[in-house]
C-alpha atoms as a PDB file:
ATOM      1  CA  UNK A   1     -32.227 -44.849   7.937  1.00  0.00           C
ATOM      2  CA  UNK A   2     -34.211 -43.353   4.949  1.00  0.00           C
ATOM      3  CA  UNK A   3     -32.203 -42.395   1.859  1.00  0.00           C
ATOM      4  CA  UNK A   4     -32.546 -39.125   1.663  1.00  0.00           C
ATOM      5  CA  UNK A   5     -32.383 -38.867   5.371  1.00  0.00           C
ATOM      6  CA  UNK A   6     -28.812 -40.088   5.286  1.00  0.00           C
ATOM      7  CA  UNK A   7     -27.550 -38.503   2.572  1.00  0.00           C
ATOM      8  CA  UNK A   8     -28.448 -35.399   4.573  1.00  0.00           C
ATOM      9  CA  UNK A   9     -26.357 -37.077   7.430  1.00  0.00           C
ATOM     10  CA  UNK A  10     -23.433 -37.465   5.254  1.00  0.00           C
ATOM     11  CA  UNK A  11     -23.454 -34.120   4.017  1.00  0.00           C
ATOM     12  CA  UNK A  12     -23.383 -32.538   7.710  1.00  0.00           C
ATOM     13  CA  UNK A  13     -20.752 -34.861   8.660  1.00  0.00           C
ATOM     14  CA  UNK A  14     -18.663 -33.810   5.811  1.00  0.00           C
ATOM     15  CA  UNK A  15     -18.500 -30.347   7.021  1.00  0.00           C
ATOM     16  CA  UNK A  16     -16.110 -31.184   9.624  1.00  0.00           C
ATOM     17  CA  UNK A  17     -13.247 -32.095   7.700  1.00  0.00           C
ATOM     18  CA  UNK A  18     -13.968 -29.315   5.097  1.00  0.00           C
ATOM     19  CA  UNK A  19     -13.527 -26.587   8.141  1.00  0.00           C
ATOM     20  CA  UNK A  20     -10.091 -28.741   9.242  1.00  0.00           C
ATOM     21  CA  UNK A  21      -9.537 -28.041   5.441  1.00  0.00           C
ATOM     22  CA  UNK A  22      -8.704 -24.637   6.796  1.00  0.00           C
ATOM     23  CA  UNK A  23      -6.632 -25.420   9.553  1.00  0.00           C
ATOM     24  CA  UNK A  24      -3.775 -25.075   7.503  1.00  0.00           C
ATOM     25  CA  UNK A  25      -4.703 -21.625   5.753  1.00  0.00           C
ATOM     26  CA  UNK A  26      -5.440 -20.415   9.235  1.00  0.00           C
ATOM     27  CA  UNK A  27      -2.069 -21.994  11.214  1.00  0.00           C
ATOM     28  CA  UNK A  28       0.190 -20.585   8.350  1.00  0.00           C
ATOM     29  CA  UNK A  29      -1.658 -17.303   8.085  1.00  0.00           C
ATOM     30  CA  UNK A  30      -2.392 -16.179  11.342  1.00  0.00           C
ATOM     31  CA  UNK A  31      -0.932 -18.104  14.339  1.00  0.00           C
ATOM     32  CA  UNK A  32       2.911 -17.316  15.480  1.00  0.00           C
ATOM     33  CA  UNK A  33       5.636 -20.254  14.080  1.00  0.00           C
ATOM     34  CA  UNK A  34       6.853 -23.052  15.795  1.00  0.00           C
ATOM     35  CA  UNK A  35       4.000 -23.658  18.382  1.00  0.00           C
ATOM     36  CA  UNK A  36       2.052 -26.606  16.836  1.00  0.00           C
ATOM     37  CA  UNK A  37       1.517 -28.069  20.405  1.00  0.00           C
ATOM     38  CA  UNK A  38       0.122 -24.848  22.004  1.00  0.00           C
ATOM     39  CA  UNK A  39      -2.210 -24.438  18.692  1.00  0.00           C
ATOM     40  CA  UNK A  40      -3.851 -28.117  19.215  1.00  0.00           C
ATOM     41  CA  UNK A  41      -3.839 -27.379  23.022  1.00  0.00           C
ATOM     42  CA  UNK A  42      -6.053 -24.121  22.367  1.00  0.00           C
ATOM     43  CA  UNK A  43      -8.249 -26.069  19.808  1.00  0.00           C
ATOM     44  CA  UNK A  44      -9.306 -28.635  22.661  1.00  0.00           C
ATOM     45  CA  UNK A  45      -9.595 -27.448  25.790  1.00  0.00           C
ATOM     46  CA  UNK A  46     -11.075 -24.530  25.852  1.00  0.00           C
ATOM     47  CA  UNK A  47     -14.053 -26.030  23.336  1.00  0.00           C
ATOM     48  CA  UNK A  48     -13.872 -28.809  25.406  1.00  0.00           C
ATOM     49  CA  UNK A  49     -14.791 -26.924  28.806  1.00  0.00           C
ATOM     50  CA  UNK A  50     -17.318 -24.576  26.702  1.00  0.00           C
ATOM     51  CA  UNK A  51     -19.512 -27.732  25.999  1.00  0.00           C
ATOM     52  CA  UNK A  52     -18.874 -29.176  28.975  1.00  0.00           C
ATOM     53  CA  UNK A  53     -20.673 -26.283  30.605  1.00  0.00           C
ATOM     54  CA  UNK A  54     -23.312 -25.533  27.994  1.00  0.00           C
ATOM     55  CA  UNK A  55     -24.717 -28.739  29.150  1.00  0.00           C
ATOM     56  CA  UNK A  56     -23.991 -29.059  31.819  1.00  0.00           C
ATOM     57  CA  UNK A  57     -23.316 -32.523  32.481  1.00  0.00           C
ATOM     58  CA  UNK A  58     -20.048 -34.965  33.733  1.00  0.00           C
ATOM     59  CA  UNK A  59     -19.755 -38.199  33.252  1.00  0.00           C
ATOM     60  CA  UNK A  60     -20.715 -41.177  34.832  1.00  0.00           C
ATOM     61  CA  UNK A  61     -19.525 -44.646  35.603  1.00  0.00           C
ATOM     62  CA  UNK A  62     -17.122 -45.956  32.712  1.00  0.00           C
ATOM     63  CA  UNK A  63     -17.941 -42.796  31.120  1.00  0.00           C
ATOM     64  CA  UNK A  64     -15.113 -41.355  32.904  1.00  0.00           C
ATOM     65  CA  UNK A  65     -12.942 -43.439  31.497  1.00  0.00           C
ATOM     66  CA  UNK A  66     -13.864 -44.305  28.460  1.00  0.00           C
ATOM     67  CA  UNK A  67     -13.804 -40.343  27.598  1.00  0.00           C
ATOM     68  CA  UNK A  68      -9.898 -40.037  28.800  1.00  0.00           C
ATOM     69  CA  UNK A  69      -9.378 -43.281  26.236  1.00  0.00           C
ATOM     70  CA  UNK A  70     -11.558 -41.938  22.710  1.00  0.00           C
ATOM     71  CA  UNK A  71     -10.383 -38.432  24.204  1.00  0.00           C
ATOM     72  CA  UNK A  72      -6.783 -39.094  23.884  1.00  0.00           C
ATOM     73  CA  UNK A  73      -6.992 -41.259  21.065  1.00  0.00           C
ATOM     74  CA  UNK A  74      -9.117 -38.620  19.032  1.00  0.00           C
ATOM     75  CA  UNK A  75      -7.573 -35.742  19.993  1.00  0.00           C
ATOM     76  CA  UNK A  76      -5.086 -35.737  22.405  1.00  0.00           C
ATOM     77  CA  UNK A  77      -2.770 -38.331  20.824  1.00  0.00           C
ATOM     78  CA  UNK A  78      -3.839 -37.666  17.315  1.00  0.00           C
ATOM     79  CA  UNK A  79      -2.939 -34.209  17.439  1.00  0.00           C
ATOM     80  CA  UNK A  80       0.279 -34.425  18.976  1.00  0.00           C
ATOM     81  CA  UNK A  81       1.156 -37.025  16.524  1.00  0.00           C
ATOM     82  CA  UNK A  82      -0.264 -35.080  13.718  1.00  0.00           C
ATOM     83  CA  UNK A  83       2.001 -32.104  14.209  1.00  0.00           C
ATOM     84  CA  UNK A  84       4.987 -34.349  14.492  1.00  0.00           C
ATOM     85  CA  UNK A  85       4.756 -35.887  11.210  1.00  0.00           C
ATOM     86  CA  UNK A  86       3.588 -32.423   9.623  1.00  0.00           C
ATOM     87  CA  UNK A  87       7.011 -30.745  11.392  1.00  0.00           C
ATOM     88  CA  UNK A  88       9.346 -33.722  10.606  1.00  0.00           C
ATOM     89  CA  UNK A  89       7.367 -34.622   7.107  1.00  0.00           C
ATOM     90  CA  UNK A  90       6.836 -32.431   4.196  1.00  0.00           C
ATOM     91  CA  UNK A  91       3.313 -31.701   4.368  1.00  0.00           C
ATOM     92  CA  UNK A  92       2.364 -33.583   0.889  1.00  0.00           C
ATOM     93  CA  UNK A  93       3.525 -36.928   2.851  1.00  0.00           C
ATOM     94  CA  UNK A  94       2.285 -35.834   6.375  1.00  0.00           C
ATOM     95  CA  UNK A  95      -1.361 -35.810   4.153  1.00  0.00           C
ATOM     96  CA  UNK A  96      -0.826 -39.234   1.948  1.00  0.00           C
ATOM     97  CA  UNK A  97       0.192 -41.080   5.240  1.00  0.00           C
ATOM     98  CA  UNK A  98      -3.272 -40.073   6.974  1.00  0.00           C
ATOM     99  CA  UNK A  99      -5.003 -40.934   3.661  1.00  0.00           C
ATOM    100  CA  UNK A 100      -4.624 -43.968   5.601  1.00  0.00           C
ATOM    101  CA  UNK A 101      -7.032 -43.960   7.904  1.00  0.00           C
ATOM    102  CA  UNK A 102     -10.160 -44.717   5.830  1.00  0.00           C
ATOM    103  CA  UNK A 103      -8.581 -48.490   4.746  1.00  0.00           C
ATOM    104  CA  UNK A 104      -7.360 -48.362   8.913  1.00  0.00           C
ATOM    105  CA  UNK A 105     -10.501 -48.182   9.791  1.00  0.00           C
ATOM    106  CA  UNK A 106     -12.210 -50.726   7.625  1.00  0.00           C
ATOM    107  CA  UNK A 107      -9.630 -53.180   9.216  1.00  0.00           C
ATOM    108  CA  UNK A 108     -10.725 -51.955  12.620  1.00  0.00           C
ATOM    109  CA  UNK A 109     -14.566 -52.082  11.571  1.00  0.00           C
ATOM    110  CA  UNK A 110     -14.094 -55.737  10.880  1.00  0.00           C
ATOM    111  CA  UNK A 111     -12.236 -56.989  13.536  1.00  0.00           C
ATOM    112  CA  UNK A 112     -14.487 -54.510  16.502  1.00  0.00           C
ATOM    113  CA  UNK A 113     -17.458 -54.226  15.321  1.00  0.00           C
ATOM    114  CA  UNK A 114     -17.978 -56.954  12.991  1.00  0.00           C
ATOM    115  CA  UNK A 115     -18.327 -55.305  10.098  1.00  0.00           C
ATOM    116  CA  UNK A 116     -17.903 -57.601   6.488  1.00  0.00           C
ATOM    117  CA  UNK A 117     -15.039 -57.019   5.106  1.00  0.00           C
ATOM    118  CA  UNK A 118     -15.556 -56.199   1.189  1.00  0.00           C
ATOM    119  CA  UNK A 119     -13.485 -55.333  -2.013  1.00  0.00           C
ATOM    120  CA  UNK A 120     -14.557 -51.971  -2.233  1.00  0.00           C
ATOM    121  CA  UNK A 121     -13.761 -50.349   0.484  1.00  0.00           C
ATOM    122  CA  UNK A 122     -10.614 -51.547   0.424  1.00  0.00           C
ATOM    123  CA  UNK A 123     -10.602 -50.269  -3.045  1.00  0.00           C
ATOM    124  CA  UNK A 124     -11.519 -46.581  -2.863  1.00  0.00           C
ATOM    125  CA  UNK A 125      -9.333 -46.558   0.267  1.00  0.00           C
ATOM    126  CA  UNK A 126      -6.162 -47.250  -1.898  1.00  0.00           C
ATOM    127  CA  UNK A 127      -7.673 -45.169  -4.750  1.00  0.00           C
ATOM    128  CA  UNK A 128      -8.323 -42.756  -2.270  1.00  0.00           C
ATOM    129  CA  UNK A 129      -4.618 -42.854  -0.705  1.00  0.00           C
ATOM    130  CA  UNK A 130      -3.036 -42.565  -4.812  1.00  0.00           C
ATOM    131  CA  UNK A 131      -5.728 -39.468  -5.323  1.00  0.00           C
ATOM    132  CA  UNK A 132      -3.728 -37.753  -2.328  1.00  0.00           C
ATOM    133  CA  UNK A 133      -0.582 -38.220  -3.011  1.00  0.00           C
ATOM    134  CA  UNK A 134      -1.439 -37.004  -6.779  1.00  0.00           C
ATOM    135  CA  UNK A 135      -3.212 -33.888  -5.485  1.00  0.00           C
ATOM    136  CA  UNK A 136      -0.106 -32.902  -2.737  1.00  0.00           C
ATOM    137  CA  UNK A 137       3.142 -34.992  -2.972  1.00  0.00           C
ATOM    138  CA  UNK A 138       6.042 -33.448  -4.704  1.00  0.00           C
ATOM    139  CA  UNK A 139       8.960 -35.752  -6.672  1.00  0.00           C
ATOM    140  CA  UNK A 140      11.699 -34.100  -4.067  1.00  0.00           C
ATOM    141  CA  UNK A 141       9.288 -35.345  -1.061  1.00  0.00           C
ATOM    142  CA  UNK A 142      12.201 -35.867   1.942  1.00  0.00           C
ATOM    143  CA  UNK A 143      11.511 -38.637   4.240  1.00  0.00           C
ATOM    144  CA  UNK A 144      12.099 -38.575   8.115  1.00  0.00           C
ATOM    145  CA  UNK A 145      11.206 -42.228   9.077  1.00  0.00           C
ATOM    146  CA  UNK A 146      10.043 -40.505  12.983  1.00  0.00           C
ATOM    147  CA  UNK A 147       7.656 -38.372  11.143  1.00  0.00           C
ATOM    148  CA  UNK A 148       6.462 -41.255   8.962  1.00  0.00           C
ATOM    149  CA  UNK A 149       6.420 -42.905  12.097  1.00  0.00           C
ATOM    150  CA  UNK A 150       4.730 -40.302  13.580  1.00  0.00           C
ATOM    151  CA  UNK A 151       2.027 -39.817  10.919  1.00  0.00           C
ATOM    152  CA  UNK A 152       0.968 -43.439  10.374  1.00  0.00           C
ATOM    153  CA  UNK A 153       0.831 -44.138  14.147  1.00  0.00           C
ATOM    154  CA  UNK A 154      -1.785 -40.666  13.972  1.00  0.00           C
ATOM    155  CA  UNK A 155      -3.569 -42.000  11.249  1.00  0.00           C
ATOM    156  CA  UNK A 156      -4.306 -45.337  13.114  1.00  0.00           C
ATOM    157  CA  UNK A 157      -5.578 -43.870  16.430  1.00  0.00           C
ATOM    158  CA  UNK A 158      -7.722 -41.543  14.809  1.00  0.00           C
ATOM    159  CA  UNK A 159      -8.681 -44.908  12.900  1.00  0.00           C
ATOM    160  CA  UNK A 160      -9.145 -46.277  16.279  1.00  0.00           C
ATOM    161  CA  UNK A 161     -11.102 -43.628  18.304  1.00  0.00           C
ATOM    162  CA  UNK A 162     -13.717 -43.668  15.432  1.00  0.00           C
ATOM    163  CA  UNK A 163     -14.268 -46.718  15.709  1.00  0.00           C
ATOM    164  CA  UNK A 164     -14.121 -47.407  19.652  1.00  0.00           C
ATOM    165  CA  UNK A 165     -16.813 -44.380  19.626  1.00  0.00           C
ATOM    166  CA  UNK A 166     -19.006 -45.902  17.285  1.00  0.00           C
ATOM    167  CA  UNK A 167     -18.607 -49.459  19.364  1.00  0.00           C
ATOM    168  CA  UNK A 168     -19.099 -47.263  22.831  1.00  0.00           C
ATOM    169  CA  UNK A 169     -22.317 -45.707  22.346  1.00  0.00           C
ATOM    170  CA  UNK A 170     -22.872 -42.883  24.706  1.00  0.00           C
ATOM    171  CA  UNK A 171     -26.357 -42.466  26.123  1.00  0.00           C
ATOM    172  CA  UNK A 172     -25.489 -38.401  27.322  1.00  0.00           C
ATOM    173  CA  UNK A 173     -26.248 -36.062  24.662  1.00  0.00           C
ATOM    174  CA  UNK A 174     -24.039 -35.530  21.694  1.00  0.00           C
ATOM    175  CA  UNK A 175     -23.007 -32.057  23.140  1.00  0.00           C
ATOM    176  CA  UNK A 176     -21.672 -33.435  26.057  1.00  0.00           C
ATOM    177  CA  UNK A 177     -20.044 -36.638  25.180  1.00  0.00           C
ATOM    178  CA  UNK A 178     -17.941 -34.328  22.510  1.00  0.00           C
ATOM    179  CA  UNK A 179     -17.289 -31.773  25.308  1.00  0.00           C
ATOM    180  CA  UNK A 180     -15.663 -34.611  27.381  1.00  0.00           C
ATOM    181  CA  UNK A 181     -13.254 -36.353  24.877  1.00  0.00           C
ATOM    182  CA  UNK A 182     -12.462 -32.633  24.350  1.00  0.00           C
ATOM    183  CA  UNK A 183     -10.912 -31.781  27.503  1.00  0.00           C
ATOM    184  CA  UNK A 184     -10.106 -35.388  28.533  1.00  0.00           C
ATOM    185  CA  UNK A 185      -8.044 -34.336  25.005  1.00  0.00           C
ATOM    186  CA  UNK A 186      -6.820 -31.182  26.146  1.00  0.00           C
ATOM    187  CA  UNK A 187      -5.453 -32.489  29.497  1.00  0.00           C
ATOM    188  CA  UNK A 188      -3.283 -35.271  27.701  1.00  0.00           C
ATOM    189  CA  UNK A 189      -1.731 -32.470  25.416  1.00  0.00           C
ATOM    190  CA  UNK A 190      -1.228 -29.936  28.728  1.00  0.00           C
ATOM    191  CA  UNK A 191       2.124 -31.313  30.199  1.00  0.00           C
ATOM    192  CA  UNK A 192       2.992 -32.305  26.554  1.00  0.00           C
ATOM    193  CA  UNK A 193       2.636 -28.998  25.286  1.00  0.00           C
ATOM    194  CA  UNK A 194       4.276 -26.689  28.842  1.00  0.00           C
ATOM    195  CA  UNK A 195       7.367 -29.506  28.359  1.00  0.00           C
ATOM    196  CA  UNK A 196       8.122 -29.412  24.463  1.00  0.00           C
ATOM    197  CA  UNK A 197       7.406 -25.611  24.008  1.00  0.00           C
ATOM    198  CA  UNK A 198       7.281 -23.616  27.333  1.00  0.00           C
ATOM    199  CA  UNK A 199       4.801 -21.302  28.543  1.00  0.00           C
ATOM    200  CA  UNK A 200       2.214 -19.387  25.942  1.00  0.00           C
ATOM    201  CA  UNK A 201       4.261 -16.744  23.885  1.00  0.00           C
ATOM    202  CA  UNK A 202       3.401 -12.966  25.471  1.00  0.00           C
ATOM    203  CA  UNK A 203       2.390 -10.315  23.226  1.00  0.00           C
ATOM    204  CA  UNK A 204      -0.082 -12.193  21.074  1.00  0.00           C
ATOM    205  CA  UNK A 205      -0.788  -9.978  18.048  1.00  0.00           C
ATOM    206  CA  UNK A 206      -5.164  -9.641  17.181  1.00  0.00           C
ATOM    207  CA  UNK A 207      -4.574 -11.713  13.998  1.00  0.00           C
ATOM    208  CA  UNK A 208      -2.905 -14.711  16.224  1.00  0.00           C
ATOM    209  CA  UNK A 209      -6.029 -14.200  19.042  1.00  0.00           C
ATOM    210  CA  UNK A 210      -8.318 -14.536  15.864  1.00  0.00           C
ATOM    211  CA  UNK A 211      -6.901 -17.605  14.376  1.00  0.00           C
ATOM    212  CA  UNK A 212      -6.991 -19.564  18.133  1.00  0.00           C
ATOM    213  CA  UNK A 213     -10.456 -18.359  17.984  1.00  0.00           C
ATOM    214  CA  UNK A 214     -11.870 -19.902  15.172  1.00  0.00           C
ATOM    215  CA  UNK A 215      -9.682 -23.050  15.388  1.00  0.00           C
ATOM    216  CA  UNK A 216     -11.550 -23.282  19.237  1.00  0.00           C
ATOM    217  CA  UNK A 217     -14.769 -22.689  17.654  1.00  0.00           C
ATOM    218  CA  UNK A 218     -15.413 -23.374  14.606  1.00  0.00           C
ATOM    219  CA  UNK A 219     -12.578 -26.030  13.386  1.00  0.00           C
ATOM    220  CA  UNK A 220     -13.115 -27.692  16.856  1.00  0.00           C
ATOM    221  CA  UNK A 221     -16.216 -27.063  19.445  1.00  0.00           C
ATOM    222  CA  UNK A 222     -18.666 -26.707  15.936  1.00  0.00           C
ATOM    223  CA  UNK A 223     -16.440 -29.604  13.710  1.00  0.00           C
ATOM    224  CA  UNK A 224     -16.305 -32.560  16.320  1.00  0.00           C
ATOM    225  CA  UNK A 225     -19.980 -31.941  17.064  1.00  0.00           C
ATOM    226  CA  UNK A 226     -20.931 -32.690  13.534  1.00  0.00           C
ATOM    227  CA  UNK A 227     -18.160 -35.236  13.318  1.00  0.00           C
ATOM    228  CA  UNK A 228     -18.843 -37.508  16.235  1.00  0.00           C
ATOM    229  CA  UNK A 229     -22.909 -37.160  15.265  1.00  0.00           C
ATOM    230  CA  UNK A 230     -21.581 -38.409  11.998  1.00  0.00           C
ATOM    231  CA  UNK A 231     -20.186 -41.670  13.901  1.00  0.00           C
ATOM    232  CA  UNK A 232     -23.219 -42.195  15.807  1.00  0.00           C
ATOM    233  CA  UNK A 233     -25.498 -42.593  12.600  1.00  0.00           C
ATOM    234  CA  UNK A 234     -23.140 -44.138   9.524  1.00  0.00           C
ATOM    235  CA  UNK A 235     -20.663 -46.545  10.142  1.00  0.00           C
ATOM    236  CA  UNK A 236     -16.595 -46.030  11.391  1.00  0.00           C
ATOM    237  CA  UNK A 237     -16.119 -46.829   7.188  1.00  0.00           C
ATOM    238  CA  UNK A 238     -18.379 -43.577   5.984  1.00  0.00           C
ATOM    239  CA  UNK A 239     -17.267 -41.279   8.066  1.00  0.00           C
ATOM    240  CA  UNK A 240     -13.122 -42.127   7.715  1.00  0.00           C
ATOM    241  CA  UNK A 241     -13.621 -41.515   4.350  1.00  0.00           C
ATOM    242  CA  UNK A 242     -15.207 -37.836   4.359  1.00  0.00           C
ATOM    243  CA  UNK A 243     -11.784 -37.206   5.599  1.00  0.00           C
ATOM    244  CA  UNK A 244      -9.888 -37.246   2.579  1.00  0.00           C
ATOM    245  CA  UNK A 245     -12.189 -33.738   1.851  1.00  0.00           C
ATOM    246  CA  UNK A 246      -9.485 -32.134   4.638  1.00  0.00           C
ATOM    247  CA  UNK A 247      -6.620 -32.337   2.403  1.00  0.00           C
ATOM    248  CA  UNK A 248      -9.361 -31.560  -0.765  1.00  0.00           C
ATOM    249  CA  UNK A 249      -9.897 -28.010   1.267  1.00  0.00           C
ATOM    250  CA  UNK A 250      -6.424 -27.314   1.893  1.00  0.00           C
ATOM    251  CA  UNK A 251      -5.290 -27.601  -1.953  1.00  0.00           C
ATOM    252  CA  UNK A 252      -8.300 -25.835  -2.964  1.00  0.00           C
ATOM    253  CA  UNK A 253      -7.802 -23.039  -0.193  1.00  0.00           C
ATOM    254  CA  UNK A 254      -4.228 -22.450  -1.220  1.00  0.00           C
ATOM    255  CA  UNK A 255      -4.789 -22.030  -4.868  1.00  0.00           C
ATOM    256  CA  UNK A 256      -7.735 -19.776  -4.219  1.00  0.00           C
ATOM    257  CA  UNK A 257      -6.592 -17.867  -1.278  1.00  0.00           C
ATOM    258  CA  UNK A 258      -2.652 -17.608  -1.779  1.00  0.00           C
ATOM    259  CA  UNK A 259      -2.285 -18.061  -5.550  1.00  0.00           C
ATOM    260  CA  UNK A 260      -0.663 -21.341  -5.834  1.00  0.00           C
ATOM    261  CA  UNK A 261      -0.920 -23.043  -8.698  1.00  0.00           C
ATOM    262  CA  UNK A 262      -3.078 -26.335  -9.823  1.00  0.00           C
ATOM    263  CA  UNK A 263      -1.027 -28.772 -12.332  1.00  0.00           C
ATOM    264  CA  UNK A 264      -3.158 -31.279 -14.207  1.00  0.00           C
ATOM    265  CA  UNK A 265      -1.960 -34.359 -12.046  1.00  0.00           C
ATOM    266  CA  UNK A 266      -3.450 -32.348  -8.941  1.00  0.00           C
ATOM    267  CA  UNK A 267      -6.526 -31.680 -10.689  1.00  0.00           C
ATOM    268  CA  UNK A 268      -6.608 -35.588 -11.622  1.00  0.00           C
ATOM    269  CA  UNK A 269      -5.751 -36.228  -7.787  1.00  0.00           C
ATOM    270  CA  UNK A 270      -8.513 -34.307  -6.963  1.00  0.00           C
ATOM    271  CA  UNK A 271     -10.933 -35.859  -9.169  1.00  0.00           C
ATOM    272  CA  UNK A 272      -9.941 -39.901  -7.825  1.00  0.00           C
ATOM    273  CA  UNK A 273     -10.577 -38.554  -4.322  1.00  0.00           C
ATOM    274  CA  UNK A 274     -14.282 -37.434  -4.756  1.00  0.00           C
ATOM    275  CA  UNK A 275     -14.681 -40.383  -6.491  1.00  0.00           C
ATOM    276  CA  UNK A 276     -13.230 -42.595  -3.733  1.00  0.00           C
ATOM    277  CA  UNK A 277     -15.198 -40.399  -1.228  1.00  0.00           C
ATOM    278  CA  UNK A 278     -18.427 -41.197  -2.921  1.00  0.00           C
ATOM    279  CA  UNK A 279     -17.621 -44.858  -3.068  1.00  0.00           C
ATOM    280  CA  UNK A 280     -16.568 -45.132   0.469  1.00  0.00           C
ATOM    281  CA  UNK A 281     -20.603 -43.493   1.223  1.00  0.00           C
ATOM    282  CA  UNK A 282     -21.709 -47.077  -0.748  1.00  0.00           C
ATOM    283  CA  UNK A 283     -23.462 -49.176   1.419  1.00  0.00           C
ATOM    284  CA  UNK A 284     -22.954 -53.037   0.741  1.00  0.00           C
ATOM    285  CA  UNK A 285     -24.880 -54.708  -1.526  1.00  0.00           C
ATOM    286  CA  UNK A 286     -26.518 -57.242   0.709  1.00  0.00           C
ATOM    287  CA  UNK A 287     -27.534 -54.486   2.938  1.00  0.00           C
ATOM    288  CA  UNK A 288     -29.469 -53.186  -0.361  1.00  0.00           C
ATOM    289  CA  UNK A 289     -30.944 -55.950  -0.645  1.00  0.00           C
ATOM    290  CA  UNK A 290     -32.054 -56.211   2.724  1.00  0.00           C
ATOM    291  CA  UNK A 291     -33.377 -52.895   3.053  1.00  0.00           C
ATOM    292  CA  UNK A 292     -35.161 -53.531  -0.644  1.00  0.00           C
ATOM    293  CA  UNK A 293     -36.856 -56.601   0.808  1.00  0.00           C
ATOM    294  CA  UNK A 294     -37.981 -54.677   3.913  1.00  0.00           C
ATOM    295  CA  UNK A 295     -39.630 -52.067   1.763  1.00  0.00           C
ATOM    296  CA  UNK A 296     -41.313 -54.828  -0.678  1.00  0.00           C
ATOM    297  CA  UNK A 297     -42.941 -56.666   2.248  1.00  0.00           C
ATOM    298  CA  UNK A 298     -43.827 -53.702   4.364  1.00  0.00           C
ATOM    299  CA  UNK A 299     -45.861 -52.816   0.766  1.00  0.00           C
ATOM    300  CA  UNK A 300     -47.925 -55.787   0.845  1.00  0.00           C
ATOM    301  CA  UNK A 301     -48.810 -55.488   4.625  1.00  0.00           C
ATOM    302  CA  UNK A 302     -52.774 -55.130   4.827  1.00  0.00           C
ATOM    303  CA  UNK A 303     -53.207 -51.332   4.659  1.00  0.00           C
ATOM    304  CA  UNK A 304     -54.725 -50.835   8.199  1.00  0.00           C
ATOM    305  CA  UNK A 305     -51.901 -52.953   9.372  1.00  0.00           C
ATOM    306  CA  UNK A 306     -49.682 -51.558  12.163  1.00  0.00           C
ATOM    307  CA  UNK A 307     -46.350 -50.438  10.416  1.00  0.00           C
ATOM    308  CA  UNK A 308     -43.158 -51.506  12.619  1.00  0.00           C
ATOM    309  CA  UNK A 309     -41.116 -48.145  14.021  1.00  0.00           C
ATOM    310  CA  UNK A 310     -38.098 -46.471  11.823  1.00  0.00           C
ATOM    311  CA  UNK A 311     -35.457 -45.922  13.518  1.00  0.00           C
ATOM    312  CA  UNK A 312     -31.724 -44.542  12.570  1.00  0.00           C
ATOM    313  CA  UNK A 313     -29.155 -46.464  12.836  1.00  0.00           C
END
């Protein structure tokens, strides 16, 4: 893939966790307490079943099941573990436990899709883990060893799905392969959501209606689009580490939008995770190399030579 043309990919992948930045301005602002499990049900399904029939298009063969597998481990599971740890978990631990994910997901790379396992990624994943924890842990941090439980077990399926959908290239368009983890998503966190909390709350006020609304979508139906085109052109590594932008958002959100305050050792935390979001975007050095050597010999091709195809990865 040209430079330029995926730096433009990276950019419109890191939208999606800078709108699930928001997630917590919106839950906290405009959705009613205590129904985590309805919220992520609302996010999935219905954004799920809008894609689905926008395209118009099921799956087929071990589509069916691989979409109930990356469906629960991206969303379904994920999000019901998510809200556990935030509930159980101050929220400043809830986010340096998923911090996690990015050096998860190396791991994963490695062992699933072959991937070399380097230094640096494994670097600016542990930088990028200490840059959260500066920008949103507090000294009195209380720990509930279920919700840590809870939160690291979230951060490695996510981990997981990213990787199993980068390994399980879909041939359907991008619409529709989102549109079926979505619901495949959205039915795993149905029975899970009736049980735990009961039946939707009546009376919804317009500010709650408006907050489901833009979690469906924009911080789900318009985020996992971008997200999962993300995984099909950089690697699982890439786009696990655009994610430490979500908490990023949410710090920045709260100071702008509700007036709390930035200390210097936020700021600071703030600074180490850009910088271990732009090293994360690195590619390898031998793949440099490679893709130097490809350029130098395509350059001394006769002129009228046939050029071989581009192609993104």
């Amino acid at each position: 893939m040209p430079a330029t043309s995926r730096t433009t990919t990276v950019l419109i992948t890191a939208i999606a966790p800078a709108v699930w930045g928001s997630t917590y301005l919106v839950t906290t602002e405009l959705l009613p307490p205590g129904r985590p499990l309805l919220a992520a049900l609302l996010r999935a399904l219905p954004a799920g079943l809008l894609l689905v029939a926008l395209t118009r298009r099921l799956p087929q063969g071990v589509w069916w099941w691989r979409s109930l597998v990356l469906g629960t481990l991206n969303i379904g599971a994920f999000f019901a573990l998510l809200f556990i740890g935030a509930y159980r978990l101050p929220g400043g631990v809830a986010a340096t436990i998923g911090a996690l994910q990015p050096l998860l997901a190396v791991g994963l790379a490695a062992g699933l899709l072959g991937e070399k396992l380097t230094l640096r990624p494994v670097l600016a994943g542990i930088a990028g883990v200490g840059g959260v924890s500066l920008l949103v842990l507090r000294a009195n941090a209380a720990l509930d060893w279920l919700g840590v439980a809870a939160a690291a077990a979230g951060a490695g399926v996510m981990a997981l799905g990213v990787v199993l959908s980068k390994r399980w290239a879909s041939p359907a368009p991008l619409l529709a392969t989102t549109g079926w983890q979505l619901v495949a998503g959205g039915l795993v966190l149905l029975p899970v959501a009736l049980a735990v909390e009961g039946a939707p709350p009546a009376g919804l006020t317009a500010g709650n209606l408006a907050g489901y609304a833009y979690l469906t979508l924009f911080g789900t139906a318009f985020a996992y689009v971008l997200w999962f085109r993300g995984i099909r052109a950089l690697s699982p590594t890439n786009v696990t580490f655009l994610g430490l932008l979500s908490p990023l958002v949410a710090t920045t959100l709260g100071w702008l939008a509700l007036g709390q305050s930035l200390t210097p050792w936020q700021i600071l935390g703030g600074v180490v995770v850009l910088g271990a979001l732009a090293a994360g975007q690195l590619r390898p050095a031998a793949a440099r190399r490679s893709r130097a050597s490809n350029v130098r010999s395509r350059s001394h091709q006769h002129p009228h030579a046939p050029q071989p195809r581009q192609y993104a990865r």
